[in-house]
Protein backbone atom coordinates (compact mmCIF):
# COMPACT_ATOMS: atom_id res chain seq x y z
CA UNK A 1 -10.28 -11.91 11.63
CA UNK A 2 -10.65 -10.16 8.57
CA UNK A 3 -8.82 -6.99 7.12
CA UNK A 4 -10.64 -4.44 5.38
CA UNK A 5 -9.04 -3.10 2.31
CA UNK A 6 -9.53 0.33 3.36
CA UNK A 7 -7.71 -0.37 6.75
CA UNK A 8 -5.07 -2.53 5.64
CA UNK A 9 -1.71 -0.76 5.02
CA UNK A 10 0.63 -3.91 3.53
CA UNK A 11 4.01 -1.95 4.31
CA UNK A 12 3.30 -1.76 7.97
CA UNK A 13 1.22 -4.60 9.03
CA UNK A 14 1.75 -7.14 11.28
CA UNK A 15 3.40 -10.36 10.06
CA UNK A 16 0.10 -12.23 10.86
CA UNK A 17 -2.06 -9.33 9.59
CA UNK A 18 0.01 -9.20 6.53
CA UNK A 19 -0.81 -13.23 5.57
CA UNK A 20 -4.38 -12.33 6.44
CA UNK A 21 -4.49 -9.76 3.77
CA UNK A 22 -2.60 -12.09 1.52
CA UNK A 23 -5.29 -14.73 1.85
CA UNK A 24 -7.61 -11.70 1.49
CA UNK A 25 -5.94 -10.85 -1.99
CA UNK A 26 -5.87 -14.85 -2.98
CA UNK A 27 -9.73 -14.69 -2.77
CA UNK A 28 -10.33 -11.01 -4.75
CA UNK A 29 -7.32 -9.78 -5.76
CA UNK A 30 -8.63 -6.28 -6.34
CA UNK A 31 -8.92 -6.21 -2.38
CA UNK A 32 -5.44 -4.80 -1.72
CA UNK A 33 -2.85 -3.07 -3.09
CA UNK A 34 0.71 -5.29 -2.95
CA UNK A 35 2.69 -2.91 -4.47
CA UNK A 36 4.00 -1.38 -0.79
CA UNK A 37 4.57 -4.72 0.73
CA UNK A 38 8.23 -4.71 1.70
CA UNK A 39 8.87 -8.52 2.82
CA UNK A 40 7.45 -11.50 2.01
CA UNK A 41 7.44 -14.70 4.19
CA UNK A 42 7.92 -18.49 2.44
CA UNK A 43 4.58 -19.19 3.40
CA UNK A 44 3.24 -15.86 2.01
CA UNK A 45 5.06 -16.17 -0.99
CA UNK A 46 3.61 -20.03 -1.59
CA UNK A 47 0.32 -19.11 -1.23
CA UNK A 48 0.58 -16.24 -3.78
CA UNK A 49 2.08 -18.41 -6.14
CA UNK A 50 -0.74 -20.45 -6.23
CA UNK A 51 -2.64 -17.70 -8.14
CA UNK A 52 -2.55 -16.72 -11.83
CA UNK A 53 -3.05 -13.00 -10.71
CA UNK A 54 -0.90 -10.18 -11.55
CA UNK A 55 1.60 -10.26 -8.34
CA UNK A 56 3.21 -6.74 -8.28
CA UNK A 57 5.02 -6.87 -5.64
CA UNK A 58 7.52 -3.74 -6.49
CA UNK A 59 8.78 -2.95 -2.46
CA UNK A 60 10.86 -5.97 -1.92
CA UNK A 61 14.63 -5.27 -2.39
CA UNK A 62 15.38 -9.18 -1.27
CA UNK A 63 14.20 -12.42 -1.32
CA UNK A 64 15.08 -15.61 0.61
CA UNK A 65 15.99 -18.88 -2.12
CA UNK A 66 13.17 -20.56 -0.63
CA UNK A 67 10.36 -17.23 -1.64
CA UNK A 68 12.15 -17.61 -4.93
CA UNK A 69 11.51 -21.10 -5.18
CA UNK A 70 7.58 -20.56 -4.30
CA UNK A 71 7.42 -18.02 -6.44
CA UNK A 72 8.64 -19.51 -9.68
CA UNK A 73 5.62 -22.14 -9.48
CA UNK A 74 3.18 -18.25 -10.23
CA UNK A 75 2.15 -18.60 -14.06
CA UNK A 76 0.64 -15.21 -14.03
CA UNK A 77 2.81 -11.77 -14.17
CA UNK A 78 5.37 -11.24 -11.06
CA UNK A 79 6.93 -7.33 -10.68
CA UNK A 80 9.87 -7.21 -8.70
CA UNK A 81 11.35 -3.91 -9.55
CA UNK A 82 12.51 -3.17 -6.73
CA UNK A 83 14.49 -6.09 -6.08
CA UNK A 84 18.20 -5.58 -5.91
CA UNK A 85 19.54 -7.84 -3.05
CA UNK A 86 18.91 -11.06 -4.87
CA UNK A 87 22.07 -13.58 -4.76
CA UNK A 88 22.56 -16.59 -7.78
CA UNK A 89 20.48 -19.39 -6.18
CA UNK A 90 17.41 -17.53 -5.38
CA UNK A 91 18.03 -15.67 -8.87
CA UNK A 92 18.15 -18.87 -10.70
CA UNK A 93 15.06 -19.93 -9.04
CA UNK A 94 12.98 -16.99 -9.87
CA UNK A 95 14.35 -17.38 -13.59
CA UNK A 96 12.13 -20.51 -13.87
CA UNK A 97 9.19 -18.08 -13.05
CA UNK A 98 6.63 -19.72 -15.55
CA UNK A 99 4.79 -16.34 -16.43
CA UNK A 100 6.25 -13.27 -17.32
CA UNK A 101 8.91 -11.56 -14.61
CA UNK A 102 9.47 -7.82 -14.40
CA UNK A 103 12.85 -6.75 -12.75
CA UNK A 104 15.06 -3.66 -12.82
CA UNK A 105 18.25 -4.37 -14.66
CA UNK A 106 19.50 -1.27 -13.49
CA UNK A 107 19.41 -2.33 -9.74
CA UNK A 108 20.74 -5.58 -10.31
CA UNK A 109 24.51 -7.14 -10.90
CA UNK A 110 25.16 -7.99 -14.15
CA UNK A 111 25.68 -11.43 -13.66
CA UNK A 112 22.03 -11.54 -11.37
CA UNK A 113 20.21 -9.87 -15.01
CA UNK A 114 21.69 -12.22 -16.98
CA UNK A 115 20.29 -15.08 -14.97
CA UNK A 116 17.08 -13.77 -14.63
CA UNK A 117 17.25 -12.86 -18.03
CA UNK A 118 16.52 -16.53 -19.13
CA UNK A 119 13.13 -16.30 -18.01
CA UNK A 120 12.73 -14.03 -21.22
């Protein structure tokens, strides 16, 4: 089954219709909008990272270590500015993002920034 853009709502999708618009994404990213998705799974996250495509992924306050992990393999742009529930092993992960990482400071602890700082 495949999701039409115009039907797909990321934020309130099914966990299985969510990785189908993923995969939808993976093949044309101007298919959907990831800016409202609020979660993302390991498997979801892997699968994203194996694009070079702007990943603006702005609605998720948290993220597992292992998300972090596949999402520091991306070498394209990854927007997390919305993420402030991050703790020190998933942030060190995501500081070996390869591309460039967009993050609130201002929603994050002090120590988190500074570790995801060194992505810089």
């Amino acid at each position: 089954m495949e999701i039409e853009a115009h039907e797909a709502d990321l934020a309130v999708l099914t966990a299985e219709d969510r990785r189908l618009a993923i995969i939808s994404f993976v093949r044309e990213p101007v298919s959907f909008d990831l800016s409202e998705v609020r979660e993302i799974t390991t498997d979801d996250a892997k699968l994203l990272a194996s694009t070079g495509w702007y990943l603006p992924l702005d609605a998720i306050q948290e993220l597992t270590p292992r998300a972090a992990y596949e999402l520091s393999n991306h070498s394209g742009t990854l927007s997390l500015t919305g993420l402030k529930d991050i703790d020190e092993e998933s942030a060190t992960l995501l500081s070996r993002h390869r591309g460039p990482l967009l993050v609130d400071v201002n929603l994050l602890s002090p120590n988190i920034s500074k570790i995801l700082s060194r992505n810089s």
